[in-house]
PDB file of N, CA and C in Angstrom:
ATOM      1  N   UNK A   1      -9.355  -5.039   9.465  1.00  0.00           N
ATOM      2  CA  UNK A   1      -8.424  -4.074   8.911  1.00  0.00           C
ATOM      3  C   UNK A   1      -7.267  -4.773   8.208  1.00  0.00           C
ATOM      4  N   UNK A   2      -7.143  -6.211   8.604  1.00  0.00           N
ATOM      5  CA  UNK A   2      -5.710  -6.734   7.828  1.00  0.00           C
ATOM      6  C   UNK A   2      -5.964  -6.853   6.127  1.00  0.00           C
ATOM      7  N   UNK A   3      -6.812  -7.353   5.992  1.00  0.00           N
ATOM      8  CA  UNK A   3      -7.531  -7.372   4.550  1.00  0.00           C
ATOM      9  C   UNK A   3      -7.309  -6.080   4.074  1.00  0.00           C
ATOM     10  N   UNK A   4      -7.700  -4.945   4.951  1.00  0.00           N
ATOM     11  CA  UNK A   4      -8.053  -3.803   4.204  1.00  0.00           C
ATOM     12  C   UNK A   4      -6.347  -3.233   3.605  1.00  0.00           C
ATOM     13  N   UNK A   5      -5.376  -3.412   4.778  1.00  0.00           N
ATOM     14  CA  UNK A   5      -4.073  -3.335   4.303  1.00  0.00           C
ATOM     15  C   UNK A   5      -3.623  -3.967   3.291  1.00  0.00           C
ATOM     16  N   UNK A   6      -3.572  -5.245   2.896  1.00  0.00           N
ATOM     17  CA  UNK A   6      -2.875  -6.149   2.081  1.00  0.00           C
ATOM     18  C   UNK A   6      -4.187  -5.522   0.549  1.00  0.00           C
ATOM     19  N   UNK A   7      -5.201  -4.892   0.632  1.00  0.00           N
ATOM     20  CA  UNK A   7      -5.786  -4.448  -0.580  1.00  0.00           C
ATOM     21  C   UNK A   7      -5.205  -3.404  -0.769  1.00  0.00           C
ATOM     22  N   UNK A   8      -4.699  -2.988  -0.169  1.00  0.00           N
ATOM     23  CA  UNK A   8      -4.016  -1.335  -0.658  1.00  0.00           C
ATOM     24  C   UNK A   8      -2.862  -1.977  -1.001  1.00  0.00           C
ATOM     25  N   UNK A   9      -2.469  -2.587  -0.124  1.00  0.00           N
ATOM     26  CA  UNK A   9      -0.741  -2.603  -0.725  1.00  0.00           C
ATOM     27  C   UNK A   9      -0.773  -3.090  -2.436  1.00  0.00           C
ATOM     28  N   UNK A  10      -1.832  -3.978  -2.611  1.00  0.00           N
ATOM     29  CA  UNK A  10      -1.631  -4.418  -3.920  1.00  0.00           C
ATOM     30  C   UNK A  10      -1.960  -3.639  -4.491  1.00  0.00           C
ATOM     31  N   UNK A  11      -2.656  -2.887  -4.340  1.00  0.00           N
ATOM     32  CA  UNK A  11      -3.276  -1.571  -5.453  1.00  0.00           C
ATOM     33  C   UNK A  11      -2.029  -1.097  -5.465  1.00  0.00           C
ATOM     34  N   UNK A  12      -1.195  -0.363  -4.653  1.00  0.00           N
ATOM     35  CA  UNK A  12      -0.057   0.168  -4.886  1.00  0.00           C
ATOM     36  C   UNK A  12       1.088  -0.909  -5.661  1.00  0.00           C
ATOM     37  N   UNK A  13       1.214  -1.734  -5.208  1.00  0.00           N
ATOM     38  CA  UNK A  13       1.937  -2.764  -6.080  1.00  0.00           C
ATOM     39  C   UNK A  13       1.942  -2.546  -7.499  1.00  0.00           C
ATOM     40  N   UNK A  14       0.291  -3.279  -7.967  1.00  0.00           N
ATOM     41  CA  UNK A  14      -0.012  -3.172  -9.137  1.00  0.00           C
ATOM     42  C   UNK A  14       0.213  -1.792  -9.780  1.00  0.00           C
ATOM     43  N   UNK A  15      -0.330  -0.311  -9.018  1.00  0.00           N
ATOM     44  CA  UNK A  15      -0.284   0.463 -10.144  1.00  0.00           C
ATOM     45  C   UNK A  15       1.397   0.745 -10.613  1.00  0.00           C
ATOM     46  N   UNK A  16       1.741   0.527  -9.726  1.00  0.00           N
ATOM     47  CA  UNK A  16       3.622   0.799 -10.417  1.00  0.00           C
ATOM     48  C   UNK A  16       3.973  -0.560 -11.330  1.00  0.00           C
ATOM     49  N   UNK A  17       3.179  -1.559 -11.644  1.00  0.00           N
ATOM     50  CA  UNK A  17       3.554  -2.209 -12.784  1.00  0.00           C
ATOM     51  C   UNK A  17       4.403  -3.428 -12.347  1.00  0.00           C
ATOM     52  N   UNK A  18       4.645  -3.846 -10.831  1.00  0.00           N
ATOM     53  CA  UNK A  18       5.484  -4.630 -10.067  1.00  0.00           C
ATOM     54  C   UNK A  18       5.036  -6.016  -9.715  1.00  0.00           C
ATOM     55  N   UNK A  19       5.388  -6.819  -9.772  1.00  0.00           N
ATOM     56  CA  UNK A  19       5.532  -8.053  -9.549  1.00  0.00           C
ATOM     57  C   UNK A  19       5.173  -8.018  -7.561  1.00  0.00           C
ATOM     58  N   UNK A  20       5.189  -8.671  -6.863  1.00  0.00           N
ATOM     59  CA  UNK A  20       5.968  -9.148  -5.284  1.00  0.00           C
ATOM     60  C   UNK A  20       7.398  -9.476  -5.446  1.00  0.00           C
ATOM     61  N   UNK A  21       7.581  -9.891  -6.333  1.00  0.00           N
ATOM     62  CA  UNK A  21       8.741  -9.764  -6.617  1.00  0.00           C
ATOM     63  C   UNK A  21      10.033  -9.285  -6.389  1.00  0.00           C
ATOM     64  N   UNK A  22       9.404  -7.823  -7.786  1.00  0.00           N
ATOM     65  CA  UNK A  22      10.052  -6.325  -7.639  1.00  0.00           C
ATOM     66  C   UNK A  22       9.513  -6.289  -6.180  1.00  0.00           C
ATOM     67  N   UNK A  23       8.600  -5.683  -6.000  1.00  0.00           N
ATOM     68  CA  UNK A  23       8.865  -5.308  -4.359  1.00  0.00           C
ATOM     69  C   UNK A  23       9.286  -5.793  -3.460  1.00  0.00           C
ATOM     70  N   UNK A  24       9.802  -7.039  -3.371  1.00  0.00           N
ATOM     71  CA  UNK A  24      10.250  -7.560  -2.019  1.00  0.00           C
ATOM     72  C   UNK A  24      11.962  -7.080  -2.803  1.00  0.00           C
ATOM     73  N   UNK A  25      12.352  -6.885  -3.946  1.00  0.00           N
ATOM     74  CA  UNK A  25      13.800  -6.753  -4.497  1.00  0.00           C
ATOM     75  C   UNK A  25      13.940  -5.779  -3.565  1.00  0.00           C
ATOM     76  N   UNK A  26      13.121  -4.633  -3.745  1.00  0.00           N
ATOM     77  CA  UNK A  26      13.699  -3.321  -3.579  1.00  0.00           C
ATOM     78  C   UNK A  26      13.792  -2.786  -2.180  1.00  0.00           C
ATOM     79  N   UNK A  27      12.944  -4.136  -1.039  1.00  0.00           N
ATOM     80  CA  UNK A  27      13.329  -4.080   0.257  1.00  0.00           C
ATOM     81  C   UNK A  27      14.054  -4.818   0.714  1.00  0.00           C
ATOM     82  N   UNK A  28      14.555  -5.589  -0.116  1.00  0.00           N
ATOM     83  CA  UNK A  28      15.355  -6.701   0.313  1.00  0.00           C
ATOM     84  C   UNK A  28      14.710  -8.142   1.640  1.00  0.00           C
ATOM     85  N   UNK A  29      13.463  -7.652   1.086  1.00  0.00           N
ATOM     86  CA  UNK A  29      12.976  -9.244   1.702  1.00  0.00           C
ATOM     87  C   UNK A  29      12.279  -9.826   0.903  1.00  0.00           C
ATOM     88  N   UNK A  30      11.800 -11.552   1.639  1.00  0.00           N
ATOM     89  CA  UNK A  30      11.039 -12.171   0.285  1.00  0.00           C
ATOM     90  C   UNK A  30      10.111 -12.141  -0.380  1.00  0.00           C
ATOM     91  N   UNK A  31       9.945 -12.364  -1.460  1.00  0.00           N
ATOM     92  CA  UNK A  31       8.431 -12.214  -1.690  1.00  0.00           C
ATOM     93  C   UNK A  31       7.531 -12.911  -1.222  1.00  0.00           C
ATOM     94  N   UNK A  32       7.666 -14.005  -0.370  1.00  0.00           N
ATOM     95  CA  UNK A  32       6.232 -14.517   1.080  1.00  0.00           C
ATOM     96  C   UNK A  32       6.065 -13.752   1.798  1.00  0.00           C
ATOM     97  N   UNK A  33       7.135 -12.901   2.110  1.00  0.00           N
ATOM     98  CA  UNK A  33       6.788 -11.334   3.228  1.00  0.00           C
ATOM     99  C   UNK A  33       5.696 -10.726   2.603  1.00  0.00           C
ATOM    100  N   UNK A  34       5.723 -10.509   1.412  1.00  0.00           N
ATOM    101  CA  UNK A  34       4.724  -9.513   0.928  1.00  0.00           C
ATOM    102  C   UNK A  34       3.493 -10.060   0.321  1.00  0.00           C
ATOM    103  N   UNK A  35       3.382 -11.411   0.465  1.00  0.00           N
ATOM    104  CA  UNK A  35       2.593 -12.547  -0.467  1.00  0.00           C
ATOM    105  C   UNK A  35       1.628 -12.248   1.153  1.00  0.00           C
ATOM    106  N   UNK A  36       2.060 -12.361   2.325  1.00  0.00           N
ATOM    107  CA  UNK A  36       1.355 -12.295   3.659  1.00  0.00           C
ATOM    108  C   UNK A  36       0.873 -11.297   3.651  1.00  0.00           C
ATOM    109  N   UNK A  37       1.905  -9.887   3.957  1.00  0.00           N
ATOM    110  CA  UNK A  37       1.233  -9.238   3.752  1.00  0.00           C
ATOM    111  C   UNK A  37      -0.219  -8.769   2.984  1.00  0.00           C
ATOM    112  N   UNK A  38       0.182  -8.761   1.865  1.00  0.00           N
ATOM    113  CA  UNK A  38      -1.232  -8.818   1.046  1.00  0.00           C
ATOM    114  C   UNK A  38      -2.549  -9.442   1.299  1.00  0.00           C
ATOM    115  N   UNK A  39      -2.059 -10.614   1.965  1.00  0.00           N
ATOM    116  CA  UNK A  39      -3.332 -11.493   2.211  1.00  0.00           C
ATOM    117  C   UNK A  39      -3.740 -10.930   3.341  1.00  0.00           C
ATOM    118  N   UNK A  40      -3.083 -10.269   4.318  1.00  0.00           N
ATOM    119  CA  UNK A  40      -3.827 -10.007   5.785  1.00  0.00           C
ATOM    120  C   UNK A  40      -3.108 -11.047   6.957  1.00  0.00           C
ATOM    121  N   UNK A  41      -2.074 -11.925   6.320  1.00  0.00           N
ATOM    122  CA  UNK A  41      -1.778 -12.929   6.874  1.00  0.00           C
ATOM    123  C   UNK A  41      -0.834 -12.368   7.985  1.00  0.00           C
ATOM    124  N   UNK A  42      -0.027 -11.303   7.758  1.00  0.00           N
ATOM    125  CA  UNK A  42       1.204 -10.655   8.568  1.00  0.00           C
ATOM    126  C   UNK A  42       0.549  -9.406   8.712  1.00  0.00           C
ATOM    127  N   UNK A  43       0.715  -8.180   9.600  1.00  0.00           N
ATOM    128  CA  UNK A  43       0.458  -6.790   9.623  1.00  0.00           C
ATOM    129  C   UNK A  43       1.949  -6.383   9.351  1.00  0.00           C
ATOM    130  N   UNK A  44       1.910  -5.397   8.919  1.00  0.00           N
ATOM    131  CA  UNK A  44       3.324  -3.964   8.989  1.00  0.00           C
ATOM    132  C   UNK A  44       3.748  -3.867  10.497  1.00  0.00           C
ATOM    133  N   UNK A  45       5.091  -3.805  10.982  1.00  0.00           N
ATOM    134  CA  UNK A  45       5.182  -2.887  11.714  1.00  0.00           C
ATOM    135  C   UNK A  45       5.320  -1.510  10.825  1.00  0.00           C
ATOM    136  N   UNK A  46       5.694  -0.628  12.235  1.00  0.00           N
ATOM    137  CA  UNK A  46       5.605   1.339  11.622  1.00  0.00           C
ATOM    138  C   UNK A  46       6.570   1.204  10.224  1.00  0.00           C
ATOM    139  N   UNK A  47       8.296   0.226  11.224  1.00  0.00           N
ATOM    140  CA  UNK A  47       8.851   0.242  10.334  1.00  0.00           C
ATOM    141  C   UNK A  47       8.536  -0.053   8.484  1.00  0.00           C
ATOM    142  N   UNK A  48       8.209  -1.458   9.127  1.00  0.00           N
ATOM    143  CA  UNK A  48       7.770  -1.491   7.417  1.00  0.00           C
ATOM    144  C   UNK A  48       6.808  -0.773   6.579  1.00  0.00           C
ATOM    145  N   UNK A  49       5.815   0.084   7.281  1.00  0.00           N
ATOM    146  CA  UNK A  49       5.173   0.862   6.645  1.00  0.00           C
ATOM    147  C   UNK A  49       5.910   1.837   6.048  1.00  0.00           C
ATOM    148  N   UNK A  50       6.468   2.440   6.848  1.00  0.00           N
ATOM    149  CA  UNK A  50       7.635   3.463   6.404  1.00  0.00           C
ATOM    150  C   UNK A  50       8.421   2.889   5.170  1.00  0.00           C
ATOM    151  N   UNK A  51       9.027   1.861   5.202  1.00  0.00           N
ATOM    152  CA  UNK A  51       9.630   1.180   4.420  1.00  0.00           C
ATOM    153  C   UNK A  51       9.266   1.179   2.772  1.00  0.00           C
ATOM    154  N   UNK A  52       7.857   0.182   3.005  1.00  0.00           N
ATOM    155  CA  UNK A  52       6.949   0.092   2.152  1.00  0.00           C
ATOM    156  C   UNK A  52       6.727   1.417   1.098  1.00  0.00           C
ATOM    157  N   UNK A  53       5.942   2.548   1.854  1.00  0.00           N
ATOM    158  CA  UNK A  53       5.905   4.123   1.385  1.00  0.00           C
ATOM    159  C   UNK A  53       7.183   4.333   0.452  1.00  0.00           C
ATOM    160  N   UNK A  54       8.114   4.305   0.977  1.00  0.00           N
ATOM    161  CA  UNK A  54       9.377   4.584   0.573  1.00  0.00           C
ATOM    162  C   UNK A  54       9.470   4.009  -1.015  1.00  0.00           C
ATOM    163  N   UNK A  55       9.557   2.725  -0.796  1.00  0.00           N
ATOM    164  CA  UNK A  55       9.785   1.527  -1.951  1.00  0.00           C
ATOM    165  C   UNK A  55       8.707   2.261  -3.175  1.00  0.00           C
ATOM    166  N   UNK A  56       7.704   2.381  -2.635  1.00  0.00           N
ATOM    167  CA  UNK A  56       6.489   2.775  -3.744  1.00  0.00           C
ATOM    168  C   UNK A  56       6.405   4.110  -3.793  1.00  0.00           C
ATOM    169  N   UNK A  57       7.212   4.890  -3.681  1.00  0.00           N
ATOM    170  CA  UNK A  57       7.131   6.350  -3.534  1.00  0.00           C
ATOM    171  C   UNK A  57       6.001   6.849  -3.521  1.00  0.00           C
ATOM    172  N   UNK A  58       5.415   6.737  -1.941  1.00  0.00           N
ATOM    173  CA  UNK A  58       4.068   7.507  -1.922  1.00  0.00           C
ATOM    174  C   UNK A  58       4.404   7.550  -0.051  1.00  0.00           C
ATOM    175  N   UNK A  59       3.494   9.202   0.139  1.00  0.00           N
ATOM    176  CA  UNK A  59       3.326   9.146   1.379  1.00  0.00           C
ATOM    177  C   UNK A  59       3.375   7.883   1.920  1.00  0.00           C
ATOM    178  N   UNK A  60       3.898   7.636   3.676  1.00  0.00           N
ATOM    179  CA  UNK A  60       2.984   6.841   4.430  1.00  0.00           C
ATOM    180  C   UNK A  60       1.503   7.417   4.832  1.00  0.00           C
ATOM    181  N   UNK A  61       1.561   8.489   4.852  1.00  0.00           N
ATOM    182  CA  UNK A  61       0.086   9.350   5.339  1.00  0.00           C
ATOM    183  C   UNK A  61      -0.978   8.845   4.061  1.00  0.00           C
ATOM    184  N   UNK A  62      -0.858   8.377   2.833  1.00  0.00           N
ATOM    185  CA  UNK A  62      -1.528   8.249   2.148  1.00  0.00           C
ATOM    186  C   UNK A  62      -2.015   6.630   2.199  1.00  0.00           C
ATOM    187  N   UNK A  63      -0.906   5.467   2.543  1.00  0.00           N
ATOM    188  CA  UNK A  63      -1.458   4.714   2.718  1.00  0.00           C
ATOM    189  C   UNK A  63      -1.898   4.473   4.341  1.00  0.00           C
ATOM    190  N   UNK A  64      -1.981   5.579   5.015  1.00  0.00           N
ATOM    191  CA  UNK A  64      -2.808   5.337   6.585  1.00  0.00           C
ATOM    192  C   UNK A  64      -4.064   5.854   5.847  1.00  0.00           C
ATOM    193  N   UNK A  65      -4.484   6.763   5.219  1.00  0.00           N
ATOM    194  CA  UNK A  65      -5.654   7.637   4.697  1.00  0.00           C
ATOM    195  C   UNK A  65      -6.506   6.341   3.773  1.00  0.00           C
ATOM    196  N   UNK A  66      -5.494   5.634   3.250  1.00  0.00           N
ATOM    197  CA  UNK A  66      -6.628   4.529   2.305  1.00  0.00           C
ATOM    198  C   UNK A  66      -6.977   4.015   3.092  1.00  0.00           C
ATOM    199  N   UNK A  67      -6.123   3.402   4.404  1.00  0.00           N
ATOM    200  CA  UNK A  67      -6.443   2.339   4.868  1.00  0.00           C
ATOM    201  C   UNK A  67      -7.850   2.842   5.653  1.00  0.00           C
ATOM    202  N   UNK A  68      -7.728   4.303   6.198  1.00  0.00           N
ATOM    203  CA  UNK A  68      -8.756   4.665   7.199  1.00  0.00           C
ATOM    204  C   UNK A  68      -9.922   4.913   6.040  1.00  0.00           C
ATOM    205  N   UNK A  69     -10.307   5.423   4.851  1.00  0.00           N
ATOM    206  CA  UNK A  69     -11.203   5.124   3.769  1.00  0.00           C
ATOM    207  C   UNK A  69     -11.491   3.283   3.702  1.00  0.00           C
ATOM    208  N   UNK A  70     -11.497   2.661   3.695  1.00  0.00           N
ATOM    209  CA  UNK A  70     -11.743   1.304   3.740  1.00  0.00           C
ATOM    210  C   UNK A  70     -12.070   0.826   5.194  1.00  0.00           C
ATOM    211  N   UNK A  71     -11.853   1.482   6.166  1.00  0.00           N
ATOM    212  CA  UNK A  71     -12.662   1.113   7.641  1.00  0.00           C
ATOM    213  C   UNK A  71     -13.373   1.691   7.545  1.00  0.00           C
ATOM    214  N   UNK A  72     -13.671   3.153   6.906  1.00  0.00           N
ATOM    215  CA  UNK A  72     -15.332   3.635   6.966  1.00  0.00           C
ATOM    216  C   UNK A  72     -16.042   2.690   6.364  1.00  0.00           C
ATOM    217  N   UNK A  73     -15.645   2.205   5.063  1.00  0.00           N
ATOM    218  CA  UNK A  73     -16.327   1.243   3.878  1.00  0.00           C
ATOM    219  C   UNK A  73     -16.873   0.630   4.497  1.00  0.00           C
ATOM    220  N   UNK A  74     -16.463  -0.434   5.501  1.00  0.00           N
ATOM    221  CA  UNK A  74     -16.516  -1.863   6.069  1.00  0.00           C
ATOM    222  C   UNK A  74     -18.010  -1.848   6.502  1.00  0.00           C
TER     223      UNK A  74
END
């Protein structure tokens, strides 16, 4: 499932046009936070999921729903 997280997050990343960069700007952490993330290397806590959602203006329910679409995949 860590893989399956850090693929969504970049999908969300990418479709808003963002760097790791921009996204670690707009949470105010670094971009290796989110360089891990992505890879599967770190998990979210709730918080940062919440967080995350926020930053990318999208449900958190939507990225629990991708993530649970990609464990059926597996």
């Amino acid at each position: 499932m860590e893989e399956n997280f850090g693929k969504i997050l970049r999908r969300l990343r990418n479709a808003k046009g963002w760097s790791q960069e921009d996204l670690a700007a707009r949470l105010e952490i670094s971009r290796s936070h989110i360089g891990r993330l992505e890879t599967g290397e770190k998990q979210p806590s709730l918080n940062m999921l919440f967080r995350l959602a926020d930053a990318l203006e999208v449900p958190a329910t939507v990225i629990i729903a991708e993530m649970e679409k990609e464990r059926h995949r597996a």
